[in-house]
Protein backbone atom coordinates (compact mmCIF):
# COMPACT_ATOMS: atom_id res chain seq x y z
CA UNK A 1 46.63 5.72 -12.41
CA UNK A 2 42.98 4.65 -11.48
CA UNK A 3 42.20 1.34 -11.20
CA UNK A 4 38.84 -0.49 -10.98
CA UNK A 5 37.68 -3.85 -10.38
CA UNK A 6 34.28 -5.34 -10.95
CA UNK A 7 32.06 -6.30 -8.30
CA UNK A 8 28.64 -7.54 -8.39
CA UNK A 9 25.89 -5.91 -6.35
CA UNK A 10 22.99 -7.44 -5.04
CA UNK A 11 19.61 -5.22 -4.84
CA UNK A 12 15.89 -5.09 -4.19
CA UNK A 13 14.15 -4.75 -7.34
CA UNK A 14 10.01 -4.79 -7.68
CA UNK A 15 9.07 -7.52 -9.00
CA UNK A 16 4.75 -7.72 -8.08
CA UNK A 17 1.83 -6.13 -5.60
CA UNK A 18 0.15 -8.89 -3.53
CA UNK A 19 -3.21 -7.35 -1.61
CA UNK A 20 -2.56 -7.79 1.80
CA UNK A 21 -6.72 -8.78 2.06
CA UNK A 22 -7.48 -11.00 -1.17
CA UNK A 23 -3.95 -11.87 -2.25
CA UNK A 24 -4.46 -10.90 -6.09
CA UNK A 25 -0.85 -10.38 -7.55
CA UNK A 26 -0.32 -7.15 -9.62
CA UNK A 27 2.24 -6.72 -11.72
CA UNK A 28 0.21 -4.28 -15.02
CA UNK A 29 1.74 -0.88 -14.87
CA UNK A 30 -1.93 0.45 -15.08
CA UNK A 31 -3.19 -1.48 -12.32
CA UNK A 32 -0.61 -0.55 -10.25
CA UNK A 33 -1.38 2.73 -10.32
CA UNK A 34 -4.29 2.05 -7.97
CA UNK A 35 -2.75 0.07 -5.33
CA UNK A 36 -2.64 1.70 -1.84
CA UNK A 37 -0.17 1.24 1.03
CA UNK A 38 -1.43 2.45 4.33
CA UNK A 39 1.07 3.16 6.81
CA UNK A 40 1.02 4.52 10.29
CA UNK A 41 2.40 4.18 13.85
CA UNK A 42 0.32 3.34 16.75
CA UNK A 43 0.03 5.97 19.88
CA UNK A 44 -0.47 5.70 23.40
CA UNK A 45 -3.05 3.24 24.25
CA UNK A 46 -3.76 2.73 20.79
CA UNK A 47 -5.88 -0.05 20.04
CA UNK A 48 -3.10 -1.07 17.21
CA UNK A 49 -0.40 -1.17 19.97
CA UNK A 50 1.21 1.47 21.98
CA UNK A 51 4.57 2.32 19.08
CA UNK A 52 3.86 -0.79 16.87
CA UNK A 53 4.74 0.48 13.29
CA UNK A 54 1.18 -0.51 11.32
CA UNK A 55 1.00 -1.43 7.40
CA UNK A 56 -1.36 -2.59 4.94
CA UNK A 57 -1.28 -3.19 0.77
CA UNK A 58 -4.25 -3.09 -0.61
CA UNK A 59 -5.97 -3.86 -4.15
CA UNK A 60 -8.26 -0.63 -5.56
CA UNK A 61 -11.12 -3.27 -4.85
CA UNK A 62 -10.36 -4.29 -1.69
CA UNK A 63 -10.06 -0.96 -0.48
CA UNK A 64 -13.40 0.03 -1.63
CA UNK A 65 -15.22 -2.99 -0.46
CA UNK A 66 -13.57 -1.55 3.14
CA UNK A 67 -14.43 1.90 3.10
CA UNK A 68 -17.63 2.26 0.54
CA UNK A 69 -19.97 4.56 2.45
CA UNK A 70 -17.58 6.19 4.50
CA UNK A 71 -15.14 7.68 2.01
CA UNK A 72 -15.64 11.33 0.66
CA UNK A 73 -14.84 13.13 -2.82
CA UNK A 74 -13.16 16.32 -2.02
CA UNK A 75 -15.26 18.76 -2.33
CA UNK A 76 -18.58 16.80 -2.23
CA UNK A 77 -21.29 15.57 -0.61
CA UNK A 78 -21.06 12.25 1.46
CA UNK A 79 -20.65 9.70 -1.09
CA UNK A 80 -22.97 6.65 -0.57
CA UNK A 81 -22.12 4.29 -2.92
CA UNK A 82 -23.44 0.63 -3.25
């Protein structure tokens, strides 16, 4: 015979994105779709800290204020937008 008891599990569940630069909470399915994590680990004598374990969330807009002018399409030409 098998017997089983109940037991109640507790887990992490997503509940919202919060932009690590402007603080706008996400939660629209669409919008979500262009949120970015950036995630790295700092080298030796990196300026981020020699092993430190780096990370970022950021809004789509917040991201491009950061990079416009530096980013590249694939493909294309430098892409100078303003």
């Amino acid at each position: 015979m098998i017997i089983y008891k109940k037991e109640i599990v507790e887990q992490e569940v997503f509940d919202k994105f919060v932009c690590d630069r402007c603080k706008k909470e996400i939660t629209d399915d669409f919008e979500l779709q262009e949120t970015y994590s950036i995630g790295f680990w700092g080298g030796y004598t990196s300026v981020f800290g020699d092993s430190d374990e780096i990370e970022c969330d950021l809004c789509q807009q917040c991201l491009m204020d950061l990079i416009r002018g530096f980013y590249r399409v694939k493909g294309q030409e430098i892409v100078s937008k303003s």
